[in-house]
Structure formats: C-alpha cells, structure tokens
N, C-alpha and C. Protein backbone atom coordinates (compact mmCIF):
# COMPACT_ATOMS: atom_id res chain seq x y z
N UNK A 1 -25.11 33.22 -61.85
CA UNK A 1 -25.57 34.48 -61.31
C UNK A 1 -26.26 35.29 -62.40
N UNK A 2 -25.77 35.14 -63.87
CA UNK A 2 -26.25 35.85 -64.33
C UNK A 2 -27.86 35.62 -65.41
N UNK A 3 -27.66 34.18 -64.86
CA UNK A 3 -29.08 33.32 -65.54
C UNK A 3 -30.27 34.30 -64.16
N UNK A 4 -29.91 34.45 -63.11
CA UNK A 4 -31.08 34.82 -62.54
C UNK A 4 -30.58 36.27 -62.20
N UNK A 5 -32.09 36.91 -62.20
CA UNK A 5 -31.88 38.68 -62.33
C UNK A 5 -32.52 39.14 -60.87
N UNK A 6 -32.12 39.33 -60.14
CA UNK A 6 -32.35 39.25 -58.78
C UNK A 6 -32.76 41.11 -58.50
N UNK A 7 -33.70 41.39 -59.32
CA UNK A 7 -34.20 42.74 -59.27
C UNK A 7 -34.10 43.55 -58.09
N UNK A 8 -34.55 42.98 -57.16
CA UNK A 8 -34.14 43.31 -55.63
C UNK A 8 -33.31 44.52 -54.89
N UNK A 9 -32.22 43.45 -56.17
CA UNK A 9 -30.62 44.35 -55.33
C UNK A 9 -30.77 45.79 -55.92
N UNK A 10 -31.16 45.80 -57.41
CA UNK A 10 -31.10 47.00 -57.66
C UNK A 10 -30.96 48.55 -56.77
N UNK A 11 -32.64 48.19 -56.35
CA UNK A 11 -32.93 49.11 -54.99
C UNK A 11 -32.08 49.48 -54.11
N UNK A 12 -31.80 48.09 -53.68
CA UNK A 12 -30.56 48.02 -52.41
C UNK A 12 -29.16 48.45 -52.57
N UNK A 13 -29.23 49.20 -53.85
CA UNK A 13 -27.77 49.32 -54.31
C UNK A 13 -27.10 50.73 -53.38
N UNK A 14 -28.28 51.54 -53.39
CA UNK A 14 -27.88 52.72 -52.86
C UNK A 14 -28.81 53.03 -51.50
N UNK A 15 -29.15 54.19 -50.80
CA UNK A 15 -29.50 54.53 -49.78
C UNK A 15 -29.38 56.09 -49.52
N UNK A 16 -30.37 56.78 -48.81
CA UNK A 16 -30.54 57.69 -48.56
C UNK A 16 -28.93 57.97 -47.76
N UNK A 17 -28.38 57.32 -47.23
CA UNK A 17 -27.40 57.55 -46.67
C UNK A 17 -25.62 57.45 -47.59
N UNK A 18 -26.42 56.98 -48.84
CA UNK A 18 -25.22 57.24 -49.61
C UNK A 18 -24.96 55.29 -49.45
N UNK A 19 -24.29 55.15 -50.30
CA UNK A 19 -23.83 53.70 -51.27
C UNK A 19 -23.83 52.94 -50.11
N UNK A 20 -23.60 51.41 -50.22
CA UNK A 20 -22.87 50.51 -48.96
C UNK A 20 -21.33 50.27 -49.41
N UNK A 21 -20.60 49.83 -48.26
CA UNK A 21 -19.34 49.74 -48.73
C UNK A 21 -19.14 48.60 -49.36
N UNK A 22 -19.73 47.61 -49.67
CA UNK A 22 -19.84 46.48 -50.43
C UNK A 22 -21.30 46.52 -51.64
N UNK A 23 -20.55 46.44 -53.22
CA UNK A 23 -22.07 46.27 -53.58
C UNK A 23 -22.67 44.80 -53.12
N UNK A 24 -24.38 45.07 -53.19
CA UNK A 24 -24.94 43.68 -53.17
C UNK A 24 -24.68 42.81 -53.54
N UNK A 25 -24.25 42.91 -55.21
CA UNK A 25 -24.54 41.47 -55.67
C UNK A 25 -22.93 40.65 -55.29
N UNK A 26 -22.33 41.54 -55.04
CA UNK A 26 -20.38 40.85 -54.38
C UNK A 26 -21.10 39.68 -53.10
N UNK A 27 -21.70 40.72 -51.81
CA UNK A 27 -22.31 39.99 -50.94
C UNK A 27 -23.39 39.17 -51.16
N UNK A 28 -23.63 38.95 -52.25
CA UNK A 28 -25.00 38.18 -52.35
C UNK A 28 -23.76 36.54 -52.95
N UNK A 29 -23.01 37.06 -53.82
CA UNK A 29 -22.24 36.18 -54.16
C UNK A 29 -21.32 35.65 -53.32
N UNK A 30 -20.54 35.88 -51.81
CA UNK A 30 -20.10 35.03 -51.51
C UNK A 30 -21.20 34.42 -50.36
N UNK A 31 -22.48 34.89 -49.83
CA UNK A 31 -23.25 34.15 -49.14
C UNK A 31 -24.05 32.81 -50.20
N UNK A 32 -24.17 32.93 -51.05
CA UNK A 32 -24.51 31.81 -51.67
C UNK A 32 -23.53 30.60 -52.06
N UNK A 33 -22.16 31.40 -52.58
CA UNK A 33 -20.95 30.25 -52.09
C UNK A 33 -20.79 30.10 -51.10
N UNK A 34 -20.61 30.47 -50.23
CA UNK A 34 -20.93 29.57 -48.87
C UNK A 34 -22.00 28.52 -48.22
N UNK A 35 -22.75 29.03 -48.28
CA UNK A 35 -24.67 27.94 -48.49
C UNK A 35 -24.02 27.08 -49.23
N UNK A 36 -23.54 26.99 -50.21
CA UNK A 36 -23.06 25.97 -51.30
C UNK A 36 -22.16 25.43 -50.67
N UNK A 37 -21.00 25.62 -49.87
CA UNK A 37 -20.35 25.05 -49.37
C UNK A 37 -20.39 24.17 -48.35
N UNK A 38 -21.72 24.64 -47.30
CA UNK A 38 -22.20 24.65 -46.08
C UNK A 38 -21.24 25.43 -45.19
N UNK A 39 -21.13 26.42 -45.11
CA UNK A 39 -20.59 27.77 -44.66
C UNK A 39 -21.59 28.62 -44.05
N UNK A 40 -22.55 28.74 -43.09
CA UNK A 40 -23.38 29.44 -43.30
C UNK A 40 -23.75 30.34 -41.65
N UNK A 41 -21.86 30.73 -41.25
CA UNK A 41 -21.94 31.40 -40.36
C UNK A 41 -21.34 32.51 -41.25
N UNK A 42 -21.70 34.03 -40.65
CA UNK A 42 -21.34 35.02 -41.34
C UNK A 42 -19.33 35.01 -40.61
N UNK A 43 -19.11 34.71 -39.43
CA UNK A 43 -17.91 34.67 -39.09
C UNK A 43 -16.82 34.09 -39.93
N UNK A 44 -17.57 32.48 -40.09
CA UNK A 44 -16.82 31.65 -40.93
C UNK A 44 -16.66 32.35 -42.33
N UNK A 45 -17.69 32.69 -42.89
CA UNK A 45 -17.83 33.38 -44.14
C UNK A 45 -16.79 34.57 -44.24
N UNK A 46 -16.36 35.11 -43.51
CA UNK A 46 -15.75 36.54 -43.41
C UNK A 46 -14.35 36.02 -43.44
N UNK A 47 -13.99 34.58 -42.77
CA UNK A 47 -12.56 34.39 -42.29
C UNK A 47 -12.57 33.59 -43.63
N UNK A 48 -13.17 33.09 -44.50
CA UNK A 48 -13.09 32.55 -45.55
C UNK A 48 -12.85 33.43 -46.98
N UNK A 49 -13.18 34.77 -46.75
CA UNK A 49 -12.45 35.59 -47.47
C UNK A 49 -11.09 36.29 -47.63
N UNK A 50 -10.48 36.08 -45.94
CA UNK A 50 -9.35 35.99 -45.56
C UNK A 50 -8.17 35.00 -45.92
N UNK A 51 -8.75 33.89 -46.25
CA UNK A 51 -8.11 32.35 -46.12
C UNK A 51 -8.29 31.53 -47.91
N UNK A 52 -9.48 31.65 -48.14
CA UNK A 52 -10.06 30.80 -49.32
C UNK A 52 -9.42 31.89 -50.45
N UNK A 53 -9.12 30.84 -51.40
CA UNK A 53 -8.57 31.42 -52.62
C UNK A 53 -9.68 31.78 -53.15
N UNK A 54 -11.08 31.21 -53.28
CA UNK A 54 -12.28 31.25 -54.12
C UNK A 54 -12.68 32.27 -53.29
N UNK A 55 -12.85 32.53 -52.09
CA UNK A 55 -13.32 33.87 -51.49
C UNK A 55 -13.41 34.99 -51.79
N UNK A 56 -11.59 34.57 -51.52
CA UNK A 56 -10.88 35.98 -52.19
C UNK A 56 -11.28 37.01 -53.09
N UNK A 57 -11.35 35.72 -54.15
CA UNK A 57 -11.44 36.01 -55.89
C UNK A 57 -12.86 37.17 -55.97
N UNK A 58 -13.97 36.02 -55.03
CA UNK A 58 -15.11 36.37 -55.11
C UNK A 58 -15.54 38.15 -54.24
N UNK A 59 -15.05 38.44 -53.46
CA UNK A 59 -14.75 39.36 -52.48
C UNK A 59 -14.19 40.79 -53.49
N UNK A 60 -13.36 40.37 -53.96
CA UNK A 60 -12.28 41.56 -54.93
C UNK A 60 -11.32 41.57 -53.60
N UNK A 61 -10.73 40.33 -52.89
CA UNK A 61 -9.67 40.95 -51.95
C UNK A 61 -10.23 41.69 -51.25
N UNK A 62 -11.33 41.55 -50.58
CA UNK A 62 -11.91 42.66 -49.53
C UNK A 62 -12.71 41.86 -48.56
N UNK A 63 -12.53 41.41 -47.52
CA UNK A 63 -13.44 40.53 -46.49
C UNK A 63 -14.11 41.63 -45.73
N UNK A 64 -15.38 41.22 -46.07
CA UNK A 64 -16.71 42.00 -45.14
C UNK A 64 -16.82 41.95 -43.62
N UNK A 65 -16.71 42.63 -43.19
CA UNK A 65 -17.02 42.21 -41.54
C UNK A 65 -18.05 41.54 -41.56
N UNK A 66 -18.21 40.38 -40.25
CA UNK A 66 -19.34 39.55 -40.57
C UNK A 66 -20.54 40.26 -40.41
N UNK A 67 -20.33 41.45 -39.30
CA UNK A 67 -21.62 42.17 -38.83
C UNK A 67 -22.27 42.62 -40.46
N UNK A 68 -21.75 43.00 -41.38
CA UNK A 68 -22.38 43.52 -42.81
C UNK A 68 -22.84 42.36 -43.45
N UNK A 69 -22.17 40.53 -43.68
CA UNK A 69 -22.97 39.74 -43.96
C UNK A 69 -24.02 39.50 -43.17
N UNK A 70 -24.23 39.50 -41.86
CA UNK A 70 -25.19 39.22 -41.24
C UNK A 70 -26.45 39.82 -41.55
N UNK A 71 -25.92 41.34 -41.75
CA UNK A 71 -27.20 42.60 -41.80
C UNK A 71 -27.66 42.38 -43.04
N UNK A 72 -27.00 42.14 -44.26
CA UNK A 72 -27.21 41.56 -45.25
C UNK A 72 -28.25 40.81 -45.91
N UNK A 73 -27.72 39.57 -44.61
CA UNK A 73 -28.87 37.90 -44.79
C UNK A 73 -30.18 38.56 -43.91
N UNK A 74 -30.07 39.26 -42.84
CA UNK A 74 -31.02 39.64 -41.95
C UNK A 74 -32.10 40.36 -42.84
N UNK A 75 -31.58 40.98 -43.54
CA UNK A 75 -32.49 42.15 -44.45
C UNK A 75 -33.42 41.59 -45.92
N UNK A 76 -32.01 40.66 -46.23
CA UNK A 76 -32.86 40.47 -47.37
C UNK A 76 -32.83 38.45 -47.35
N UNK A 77 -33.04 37.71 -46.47
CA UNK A 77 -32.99 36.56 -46.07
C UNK A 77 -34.29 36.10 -47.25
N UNK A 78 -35.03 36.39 -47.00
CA UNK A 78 -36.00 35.51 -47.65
C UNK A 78 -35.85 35.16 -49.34
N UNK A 79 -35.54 36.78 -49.61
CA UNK A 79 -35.02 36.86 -51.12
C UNK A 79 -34.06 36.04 -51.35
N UNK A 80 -32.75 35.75 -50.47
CA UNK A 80 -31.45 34.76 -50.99
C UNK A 80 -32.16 33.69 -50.61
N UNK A 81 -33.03 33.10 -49.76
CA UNK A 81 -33.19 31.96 -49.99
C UNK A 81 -33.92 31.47 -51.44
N UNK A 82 -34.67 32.34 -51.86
CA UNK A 82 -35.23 32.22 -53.26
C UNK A 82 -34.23 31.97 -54.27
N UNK A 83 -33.43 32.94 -54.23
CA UNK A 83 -32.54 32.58 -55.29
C UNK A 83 -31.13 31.57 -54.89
N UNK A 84 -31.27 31.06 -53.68
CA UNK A 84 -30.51 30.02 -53.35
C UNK A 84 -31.24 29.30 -54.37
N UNK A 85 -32.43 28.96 -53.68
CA UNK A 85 -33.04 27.52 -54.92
C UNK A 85 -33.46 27.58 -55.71
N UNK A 86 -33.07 28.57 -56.62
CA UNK A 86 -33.19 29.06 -57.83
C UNK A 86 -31.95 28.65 -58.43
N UNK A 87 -30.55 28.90 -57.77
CA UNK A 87 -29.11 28.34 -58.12
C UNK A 87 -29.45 26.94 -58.13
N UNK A 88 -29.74 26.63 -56.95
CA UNK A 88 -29.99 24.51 -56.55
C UNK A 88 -30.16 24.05 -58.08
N UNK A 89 -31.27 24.73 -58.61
CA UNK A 89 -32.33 24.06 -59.69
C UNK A 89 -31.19 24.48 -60.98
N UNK A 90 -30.76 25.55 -61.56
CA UNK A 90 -29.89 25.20 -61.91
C UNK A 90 -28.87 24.65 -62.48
N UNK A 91 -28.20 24.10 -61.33
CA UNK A 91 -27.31 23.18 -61.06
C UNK A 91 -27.52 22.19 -61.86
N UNK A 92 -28.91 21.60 -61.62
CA UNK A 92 -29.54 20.27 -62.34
C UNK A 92 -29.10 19.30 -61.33
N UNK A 93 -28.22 19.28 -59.61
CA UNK A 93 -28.27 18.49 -58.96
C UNK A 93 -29.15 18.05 -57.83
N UNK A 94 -29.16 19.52 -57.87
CA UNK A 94 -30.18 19.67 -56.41
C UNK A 94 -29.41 20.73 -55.52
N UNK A 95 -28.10 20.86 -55.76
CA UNK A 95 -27.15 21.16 -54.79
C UNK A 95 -26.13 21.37 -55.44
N UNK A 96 -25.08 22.33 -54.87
CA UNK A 96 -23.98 22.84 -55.73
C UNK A 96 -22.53 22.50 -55.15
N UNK A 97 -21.57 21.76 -55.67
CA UNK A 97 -20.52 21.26 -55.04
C UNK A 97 -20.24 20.43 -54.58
N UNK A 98 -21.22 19.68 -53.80
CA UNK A 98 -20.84 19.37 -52.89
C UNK A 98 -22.27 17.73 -53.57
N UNK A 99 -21.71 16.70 -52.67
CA UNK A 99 -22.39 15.42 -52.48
C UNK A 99 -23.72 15.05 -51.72
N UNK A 100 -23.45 16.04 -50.75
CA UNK A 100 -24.81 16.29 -49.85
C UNK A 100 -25.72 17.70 -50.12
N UNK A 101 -26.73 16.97 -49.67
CA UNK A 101 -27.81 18.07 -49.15
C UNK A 101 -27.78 19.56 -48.36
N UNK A 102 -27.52 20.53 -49.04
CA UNK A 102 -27.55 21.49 -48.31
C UNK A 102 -28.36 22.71 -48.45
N UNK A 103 -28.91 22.94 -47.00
CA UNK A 103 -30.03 23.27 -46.57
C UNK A 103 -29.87 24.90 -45.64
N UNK A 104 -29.24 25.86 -46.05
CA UNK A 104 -28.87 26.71 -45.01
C UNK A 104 -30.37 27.56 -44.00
N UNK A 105 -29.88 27.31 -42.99
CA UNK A 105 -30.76 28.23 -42.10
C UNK A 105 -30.93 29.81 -42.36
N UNK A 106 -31.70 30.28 -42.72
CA UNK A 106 -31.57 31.50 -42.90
C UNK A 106 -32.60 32.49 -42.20
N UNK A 107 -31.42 33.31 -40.94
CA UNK A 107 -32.24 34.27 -40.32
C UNK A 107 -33.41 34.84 -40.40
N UNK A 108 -34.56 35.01 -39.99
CA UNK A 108 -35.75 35.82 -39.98
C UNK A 108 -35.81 37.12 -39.92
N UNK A 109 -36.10 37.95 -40.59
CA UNK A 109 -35.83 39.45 -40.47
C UNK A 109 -36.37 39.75 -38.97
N UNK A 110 -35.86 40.92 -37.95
CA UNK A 110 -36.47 41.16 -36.75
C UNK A 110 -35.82 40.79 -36.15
C-alpha cells in the first residue's frame, strides 16, 4: 500500500459535509483484500470483517455496512481498479494469494 500513492483519496478524505465515517484508505484496503481473495461482493466483504481475523485487523474492528463499500467502489471504481493492478504487478505474480487468476468486476459509476 505504501509503494503506491493513490493521490485520489486525499481529496476524498473529507467533504463539504464533514469527514466519512470510515477513512478511505481503511476502505480502499479491505476492498483490495478482498479482490485478492476473490471476495468481491460488498455483503460478503462486510460479513468478512465480522468473521475474518485478517478483516478484522484490516477494518480497526469496525465492519462497514456494505451500502458504504459499495458507494465506495461505485465512486471511485475505476481508480481501485488501477491500483488493483498496480498491487497485481507488484506482487511479481500476477495475482495476490491466491493460485488463480483474479479478475474482479468492478461497478461502473451511474
């Protein structure tokens, strides 16, 4: 995470409406462990912060409602897929964890 500087979030950190209840880069970090996992429902993702020890960890003990990962991937989808395969490469496998190919679908803003 910290080899790539995902300028992005910066912006997204705050809001005319005052902070989000999750910073970005927490949610940016367990949607990419998940993609990595092949996890790549925000439900599953949410009950996996509930359940997964690595979730957990990753979360601070705080599971997001999925509706906030969703709005999340919805908003800034194109950007995590960038730095999905930006992690991939990386890796030096292609892929993180795991033996297979993984390829997450990622919502279209709209």
């Amino acid at each position: 995470m910290n080899a790539i500087s995902p300028g992005w979030m910066i912006g997204s950190a705050t809001r005319a409406t005052g902070a989000p209840a999750y910073p970005p880069a927490v949610l940016l970090k367990l949607i990419l462990f998940g993609y990595s996992r092949g996890i790549v429902s925000s439900r599953e993702i949410e009950r996996a912060c509930l359940q997964n020890v690595v979730f957990i960890a990753l979360s601070g003990e705080r599971a997001p409602h999925f509706t906030t990962l969703t709005a999340f991937v919805r908003t800034l989808g194109e950007e995590i897929a960038n730095i999905f395969t930006q992690v991939q490469g990386l890796s030096g496998r292609g892929n993180i964890g795991s033996d297979s190919e993984v390829s997450p679908q990622i919502p279209s803003a709209g």
